[in-house]
Structure formats: structure tokens, C-alpha cells
C-alpha atoms as a PDB file:
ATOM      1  CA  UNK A   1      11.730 -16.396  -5.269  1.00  0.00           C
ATOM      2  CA  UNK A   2      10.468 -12.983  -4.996  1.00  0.00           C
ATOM      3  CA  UNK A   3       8.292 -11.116  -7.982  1.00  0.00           C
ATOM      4  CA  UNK A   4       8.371  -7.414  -8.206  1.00  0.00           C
ATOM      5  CA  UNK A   5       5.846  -5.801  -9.672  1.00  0.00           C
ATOM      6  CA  UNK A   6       6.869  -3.093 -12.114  1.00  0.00           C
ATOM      7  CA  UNK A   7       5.244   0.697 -11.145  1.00  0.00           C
ATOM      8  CA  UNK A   8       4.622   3.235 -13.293  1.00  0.00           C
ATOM      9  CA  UNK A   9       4.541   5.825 -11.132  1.00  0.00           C
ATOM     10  CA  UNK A  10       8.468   5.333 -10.496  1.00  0.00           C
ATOM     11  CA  UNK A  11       8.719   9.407 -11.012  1.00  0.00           C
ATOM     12  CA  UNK A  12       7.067   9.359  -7.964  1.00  0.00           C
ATOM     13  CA  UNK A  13       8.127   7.339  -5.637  1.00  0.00           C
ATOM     14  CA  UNK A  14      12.045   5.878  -5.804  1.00  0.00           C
ATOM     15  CA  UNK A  15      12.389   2.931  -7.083  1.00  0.00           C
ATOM     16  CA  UNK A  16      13.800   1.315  -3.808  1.00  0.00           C
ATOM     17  CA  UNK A  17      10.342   1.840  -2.029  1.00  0.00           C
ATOM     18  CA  UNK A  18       8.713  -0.405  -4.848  1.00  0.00           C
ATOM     19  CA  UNK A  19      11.723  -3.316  -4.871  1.00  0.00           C
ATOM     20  CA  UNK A  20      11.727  -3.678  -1.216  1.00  0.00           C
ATOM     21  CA  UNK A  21      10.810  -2.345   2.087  1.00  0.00           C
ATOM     22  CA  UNK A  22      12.167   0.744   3.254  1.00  0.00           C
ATOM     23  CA  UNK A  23      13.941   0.932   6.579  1.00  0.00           C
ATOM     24  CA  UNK A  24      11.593   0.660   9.184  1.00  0.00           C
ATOM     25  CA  UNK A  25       8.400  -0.452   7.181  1.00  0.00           C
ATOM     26  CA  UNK A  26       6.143  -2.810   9.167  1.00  0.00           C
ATOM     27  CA  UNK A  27       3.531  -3.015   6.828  1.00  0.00           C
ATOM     28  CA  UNK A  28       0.482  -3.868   9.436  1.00  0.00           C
ATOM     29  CA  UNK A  29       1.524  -6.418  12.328  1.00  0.00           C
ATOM     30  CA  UNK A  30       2.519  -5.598  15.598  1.00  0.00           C
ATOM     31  CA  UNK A  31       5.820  -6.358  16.599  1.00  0.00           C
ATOM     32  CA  UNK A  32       4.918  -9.444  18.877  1.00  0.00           C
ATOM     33  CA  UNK A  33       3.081 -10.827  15.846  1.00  0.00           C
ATOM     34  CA  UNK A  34       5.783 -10.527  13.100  1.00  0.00           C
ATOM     35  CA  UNK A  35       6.726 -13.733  10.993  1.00  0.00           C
ATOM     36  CA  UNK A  36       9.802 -13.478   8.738  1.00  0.00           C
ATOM     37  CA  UNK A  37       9.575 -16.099   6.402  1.00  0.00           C
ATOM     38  CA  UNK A  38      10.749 -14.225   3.468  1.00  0.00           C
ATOM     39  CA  UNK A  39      14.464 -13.285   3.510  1.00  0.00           C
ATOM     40  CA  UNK A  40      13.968 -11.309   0.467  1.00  0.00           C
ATOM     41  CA  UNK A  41      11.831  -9.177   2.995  1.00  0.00           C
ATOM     42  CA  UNK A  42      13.437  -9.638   6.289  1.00  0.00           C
ATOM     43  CA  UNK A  43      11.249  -6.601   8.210  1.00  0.00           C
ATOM     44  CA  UNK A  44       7.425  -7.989   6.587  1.00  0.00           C
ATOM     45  CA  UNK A  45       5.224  -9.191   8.582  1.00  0.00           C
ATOM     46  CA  UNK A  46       1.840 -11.212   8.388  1.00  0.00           C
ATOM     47  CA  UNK A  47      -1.491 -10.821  10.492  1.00  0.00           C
ATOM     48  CA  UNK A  48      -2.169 -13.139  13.349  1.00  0.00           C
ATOM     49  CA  UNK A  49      -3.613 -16.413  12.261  1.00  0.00           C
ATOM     50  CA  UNK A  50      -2.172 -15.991   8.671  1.00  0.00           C
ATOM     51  CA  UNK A  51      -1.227 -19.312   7.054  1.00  0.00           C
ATOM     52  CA  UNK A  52       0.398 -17.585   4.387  1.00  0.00           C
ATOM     53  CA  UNK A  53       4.702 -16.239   4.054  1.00  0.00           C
ATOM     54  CA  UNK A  54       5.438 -12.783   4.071  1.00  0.00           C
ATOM     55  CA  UNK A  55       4.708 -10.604   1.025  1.00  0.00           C
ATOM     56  CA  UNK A  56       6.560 -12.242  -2.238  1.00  0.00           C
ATOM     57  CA  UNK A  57       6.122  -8.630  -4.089  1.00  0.00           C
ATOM     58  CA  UNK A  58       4.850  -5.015  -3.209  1.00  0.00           C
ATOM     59  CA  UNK A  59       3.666  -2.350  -5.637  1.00  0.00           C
ATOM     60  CA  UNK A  60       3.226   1.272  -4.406  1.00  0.00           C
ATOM     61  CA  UNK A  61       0.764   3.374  -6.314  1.00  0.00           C
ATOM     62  CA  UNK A  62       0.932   6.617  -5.064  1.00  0.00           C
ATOM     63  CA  UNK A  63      -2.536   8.522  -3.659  1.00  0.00           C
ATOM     64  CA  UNK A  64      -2.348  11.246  -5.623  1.00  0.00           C
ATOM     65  CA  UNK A  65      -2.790   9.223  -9.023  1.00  0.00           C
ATOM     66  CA  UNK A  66      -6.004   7.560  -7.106  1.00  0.00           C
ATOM     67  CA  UNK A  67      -8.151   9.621  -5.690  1.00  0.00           C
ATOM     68  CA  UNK A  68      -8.740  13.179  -5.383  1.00  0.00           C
ATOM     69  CA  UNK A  69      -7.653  15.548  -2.078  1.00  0.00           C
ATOM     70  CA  UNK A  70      -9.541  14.037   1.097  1.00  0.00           C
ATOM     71  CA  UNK A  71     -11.884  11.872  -1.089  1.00  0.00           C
ATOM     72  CA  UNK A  72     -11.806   7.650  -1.014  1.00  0.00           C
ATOM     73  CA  UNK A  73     -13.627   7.796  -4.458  1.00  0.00           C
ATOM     74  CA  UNK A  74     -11.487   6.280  -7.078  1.00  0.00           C
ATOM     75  CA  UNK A  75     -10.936   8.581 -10.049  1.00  0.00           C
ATOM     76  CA  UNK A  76     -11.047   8.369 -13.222  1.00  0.00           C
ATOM     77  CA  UNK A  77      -7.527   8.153 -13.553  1.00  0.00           C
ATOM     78  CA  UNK A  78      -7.418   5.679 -10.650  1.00  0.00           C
ATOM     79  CA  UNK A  79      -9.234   2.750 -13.086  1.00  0.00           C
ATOM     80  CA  UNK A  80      -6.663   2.844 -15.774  1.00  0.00           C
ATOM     81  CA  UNK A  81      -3.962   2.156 -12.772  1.00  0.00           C
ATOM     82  CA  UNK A  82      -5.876  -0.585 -11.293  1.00  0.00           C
ATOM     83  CA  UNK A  83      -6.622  -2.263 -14.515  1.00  0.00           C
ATOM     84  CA  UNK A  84      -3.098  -2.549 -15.349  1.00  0.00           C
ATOM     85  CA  UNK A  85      -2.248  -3.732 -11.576  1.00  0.00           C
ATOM     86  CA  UNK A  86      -5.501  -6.334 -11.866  1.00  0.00           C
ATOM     87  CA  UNK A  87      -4.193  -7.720 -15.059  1.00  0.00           C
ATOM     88  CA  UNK A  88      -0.534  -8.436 -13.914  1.00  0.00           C
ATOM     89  CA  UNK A  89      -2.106  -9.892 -10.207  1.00  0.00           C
ATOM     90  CA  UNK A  90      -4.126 -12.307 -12.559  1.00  0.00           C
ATOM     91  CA  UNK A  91      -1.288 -13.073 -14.918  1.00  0.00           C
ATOM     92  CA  UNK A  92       0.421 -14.023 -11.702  1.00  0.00           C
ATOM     93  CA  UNK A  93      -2.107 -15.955  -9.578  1.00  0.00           C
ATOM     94  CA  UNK A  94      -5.563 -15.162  -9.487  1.00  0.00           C
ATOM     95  CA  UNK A  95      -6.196 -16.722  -6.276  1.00  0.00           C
ATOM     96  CA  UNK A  96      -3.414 -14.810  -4.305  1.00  0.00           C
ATOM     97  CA  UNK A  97      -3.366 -13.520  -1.037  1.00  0.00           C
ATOM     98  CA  UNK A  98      -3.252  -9.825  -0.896  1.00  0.00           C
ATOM     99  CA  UNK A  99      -3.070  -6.703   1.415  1.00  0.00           C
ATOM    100  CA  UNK A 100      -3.808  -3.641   0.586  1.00  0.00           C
ATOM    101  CA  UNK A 101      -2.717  -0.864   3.008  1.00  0.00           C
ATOM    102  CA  UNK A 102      -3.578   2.994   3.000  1.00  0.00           C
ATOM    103  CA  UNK A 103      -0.971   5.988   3.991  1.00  0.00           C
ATOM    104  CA  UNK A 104      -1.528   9.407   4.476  1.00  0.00           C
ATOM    105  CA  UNK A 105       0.598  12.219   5.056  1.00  0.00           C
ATOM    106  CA  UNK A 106       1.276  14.054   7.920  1.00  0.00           C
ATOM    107  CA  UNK A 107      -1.416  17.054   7.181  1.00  0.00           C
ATOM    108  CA  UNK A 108      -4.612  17.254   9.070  1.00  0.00           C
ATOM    109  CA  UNK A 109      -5.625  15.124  12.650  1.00  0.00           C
ATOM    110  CA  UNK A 110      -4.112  11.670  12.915  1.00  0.00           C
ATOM    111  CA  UNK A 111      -7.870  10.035  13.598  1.00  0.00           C
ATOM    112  CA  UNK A 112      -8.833  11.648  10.237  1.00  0.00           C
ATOM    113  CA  UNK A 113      -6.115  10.121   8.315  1.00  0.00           C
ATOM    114  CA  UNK A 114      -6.681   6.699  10.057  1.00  0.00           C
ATOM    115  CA  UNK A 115     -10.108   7.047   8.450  1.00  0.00           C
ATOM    116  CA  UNK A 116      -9.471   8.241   5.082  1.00  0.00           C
ATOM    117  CA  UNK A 117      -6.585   5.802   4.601  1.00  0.00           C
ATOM    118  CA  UNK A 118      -8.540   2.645   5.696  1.00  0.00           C
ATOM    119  CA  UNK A 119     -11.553   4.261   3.223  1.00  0.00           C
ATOM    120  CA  UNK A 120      -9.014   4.616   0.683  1.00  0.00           C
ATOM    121  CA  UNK A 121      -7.789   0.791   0.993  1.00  0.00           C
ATOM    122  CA  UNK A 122     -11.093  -0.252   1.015  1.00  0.00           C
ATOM    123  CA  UNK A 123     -11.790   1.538  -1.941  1.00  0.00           C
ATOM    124  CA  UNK A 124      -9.310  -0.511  -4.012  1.00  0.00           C
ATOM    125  CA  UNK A 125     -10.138  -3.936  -2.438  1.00  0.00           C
ATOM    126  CA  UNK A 126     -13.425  -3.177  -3.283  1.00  0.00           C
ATOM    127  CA  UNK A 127     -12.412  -2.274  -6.956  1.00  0.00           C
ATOM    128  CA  UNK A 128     -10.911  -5.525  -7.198  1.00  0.00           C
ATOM    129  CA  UNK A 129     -13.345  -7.611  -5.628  1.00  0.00           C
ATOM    130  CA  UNK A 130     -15.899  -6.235  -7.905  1.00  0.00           C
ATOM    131  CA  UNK A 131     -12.952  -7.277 -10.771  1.00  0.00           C
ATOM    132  CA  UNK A 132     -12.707 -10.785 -11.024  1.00  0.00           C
ATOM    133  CA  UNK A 133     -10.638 -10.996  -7.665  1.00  0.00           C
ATOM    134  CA  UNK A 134     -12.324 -12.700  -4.395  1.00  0.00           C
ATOM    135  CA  UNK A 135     -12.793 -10.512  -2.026  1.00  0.00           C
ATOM    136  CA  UNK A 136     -12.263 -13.098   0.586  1.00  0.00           C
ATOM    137  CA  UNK A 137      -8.382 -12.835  -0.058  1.00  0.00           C
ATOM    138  CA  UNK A 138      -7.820  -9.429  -0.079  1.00  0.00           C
ATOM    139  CA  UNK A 139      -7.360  -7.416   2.925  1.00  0.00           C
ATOM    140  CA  UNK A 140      -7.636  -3.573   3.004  1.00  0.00           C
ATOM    141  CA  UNK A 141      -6.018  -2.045   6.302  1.00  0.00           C
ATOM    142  CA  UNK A 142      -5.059   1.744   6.879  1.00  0.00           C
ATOM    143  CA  UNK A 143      -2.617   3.383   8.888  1.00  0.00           C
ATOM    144  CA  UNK A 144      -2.832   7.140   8.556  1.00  0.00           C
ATOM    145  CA  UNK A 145       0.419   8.501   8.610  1.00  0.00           C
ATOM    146  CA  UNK A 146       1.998   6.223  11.142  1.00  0.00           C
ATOM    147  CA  UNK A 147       4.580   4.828   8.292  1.00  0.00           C
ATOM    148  CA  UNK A 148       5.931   7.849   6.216  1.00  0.00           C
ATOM    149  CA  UNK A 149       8.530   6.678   3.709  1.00  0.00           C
ATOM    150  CA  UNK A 150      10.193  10.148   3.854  1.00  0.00           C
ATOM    151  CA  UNK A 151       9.868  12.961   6.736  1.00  0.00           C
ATOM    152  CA  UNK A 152       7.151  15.745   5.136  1.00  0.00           C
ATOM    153  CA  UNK A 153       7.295  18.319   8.063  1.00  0.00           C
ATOM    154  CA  UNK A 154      10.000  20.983   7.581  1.00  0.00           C
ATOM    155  CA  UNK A 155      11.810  22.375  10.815  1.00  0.00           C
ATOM    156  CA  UNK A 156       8.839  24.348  11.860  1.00  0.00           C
ATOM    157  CA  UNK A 157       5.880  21.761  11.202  1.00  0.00           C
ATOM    158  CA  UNK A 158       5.174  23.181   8.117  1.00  0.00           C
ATOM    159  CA  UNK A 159       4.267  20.516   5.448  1.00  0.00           C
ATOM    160  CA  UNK A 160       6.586  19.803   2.586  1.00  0.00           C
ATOM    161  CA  UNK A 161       4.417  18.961  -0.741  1.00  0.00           C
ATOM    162  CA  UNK A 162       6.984  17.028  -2.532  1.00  0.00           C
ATOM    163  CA  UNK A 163       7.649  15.062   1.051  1.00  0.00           C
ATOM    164  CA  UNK A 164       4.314  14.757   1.090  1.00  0.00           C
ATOM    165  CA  UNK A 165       3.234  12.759  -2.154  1.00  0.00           C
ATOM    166  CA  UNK A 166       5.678  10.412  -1.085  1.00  0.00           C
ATOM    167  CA  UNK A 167       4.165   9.635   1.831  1.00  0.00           C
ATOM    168  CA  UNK A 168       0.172   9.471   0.360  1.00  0.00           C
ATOM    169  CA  UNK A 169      -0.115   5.938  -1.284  1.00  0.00           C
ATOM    170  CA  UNK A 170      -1.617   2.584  -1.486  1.00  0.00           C
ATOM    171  CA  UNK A 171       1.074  -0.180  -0.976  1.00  0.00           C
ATOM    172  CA  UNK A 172      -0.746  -3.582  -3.034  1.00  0.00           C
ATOM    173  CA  UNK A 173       1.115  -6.696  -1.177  1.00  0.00           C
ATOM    174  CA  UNK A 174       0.587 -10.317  -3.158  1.00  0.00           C
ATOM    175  CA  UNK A 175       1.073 -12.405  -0.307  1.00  0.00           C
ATOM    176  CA  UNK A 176       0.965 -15.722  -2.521  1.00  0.00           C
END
């Protein structure tokens, strides 16, 4: 049985990102490493050595609504977001699994959004950590802007805003 978290941000990103992974979404595995346990999610995947299914729900909070241009600081804004997310996760199961993972958009050099998306991930697995959740079951990856959810360069490489805030998000995955 899969439980999907509700996001208020749905203005911002479609409601089929939140509900279930988009076409070509490998969340953080490598493809020799994927396990599909989960038909509800037939493309998840789980790290190497995980003893745990694939994710049983996904919410998508976009960037923009956590931090501020090129910054990992959460903002002010950010903590009202994450204390609605922390009290559904411990409604749910306070000892579950989780990965967070970073996206950027397609702006700027690809080793600086690698950064600022695993800084960004952090961020909110620290946030959480520090909030009643261990820290020892969360895991905070980034991948830069290797998995866009919509294409954000126009026809001449030119970056497409709306596009853009799409792409710019931190995807919270309850793993059990």
C-alpha cells in the first residue's frame, strides 16, 4: 500500500510529479543497483546494501519555497514547510527510512549544482535530525541537474524561468 503525501506547493509543481515518478526518474541508484520492489513505483530504486523496499511515498517541495537563489540556508519560509512535512512523517512512522535528494536547474556549471544541491539536501536532513527525527535514517544525496522533471533550456540554451522552478526542488522519499 502506497501513502502519498499531500504538497502544498501543487501550483508549482503538477500534481503527477508528487503521486508518482515521472518518466525517467531514478531517484539516486545506478542502474545495475536498482531494486523494484514497489509496483506502485516500478522505476524507484534503493542504494546498495539497503534492506529496505522502494519508496512507499514521495513529496516534492520545490527550491524556491526553501532557500534563497544559490544559498543552502533554509529560510524563513522554508521552517513553516518542513514543520508541516515533519509532523505528517511522524504521524506516519517516526522511525522511517528516508531520502532526501537535491535538484537544480540547468543554470550555472554542472559541478556547482552538484554542490549546492547535495548542500541543499543536507540542509533539510539536518533540519530534521535536529527535529525529533534520527539522523541515522535519513539520507541527503544531490544530483545537480542530472534529473530535470521538465526541459528548462529554450532552443538556443537560453533558460526558461517557469521550466526552471520546476526543475529546483527537494524530493522527501519515506522509504518505510
Amino acid at each position: 500500500m502506497a501513502i502519498i503525501l499531500a504538497c502544498s506547493f501543487s501550483a508549482l509543481v503538477s500534481e503527477n510529479s508528487i503521486a508518482a515518478p515521472v518518466n525517467g526518474y531514478r531517484p539516486s541508484a545506478k542502474p545495475d543497483t536498482v531494486k523494484t520492489t514497489n509496483s506502485l513505483f516500478p522505476i524507484a530504486s534503493s542504494w546498495p546494501g539497503d534492506t529496505f523496499p522502494a519508496p512507499v511515498s514521495i513529496q516534492t517541495l520545490p527550491s524556491d519555497a526553501l532557500f534563497e537563489s544559490n544559498s543552502a540556508t533554509l529560510s524563513p519560509s522554508a521552517i513553516k514547510s518542513l514543520r508541516a512535512e515533519l509532523k505528517l512523517i511522524m504521524s506516519l512512522d517516526p522511525h522511517a527510512k528516508m531520502r532526501i535528494i537535491g535538484h537544480t536547474d540547468s543554470s550555472g556549471p554542472k559541478p556547482y549544482n552538484l554542490s549546492l544541491s547535495r548542500k541543499r539536501a543536507v540542509a533539510v536532513k539536518n533540519w530534521f535530525s535536529e527535529h525529533g527525527l534520527a539522523a541515522k535514517n535519513i539520507g541527503a544525496i544531490g544530483v545537480g541537474s542530472s534529473q530535470p522533471l521538465v526541459n528548462d533550456l529554450d532552443s538556443e540554451g537560453k533558460l526558461i524561468q517557469a521550466a526552471a522552478r520546476v526543475n529546483r526542488r527537494v524530493v522527501i522519499e519515506l522509504l518505510s
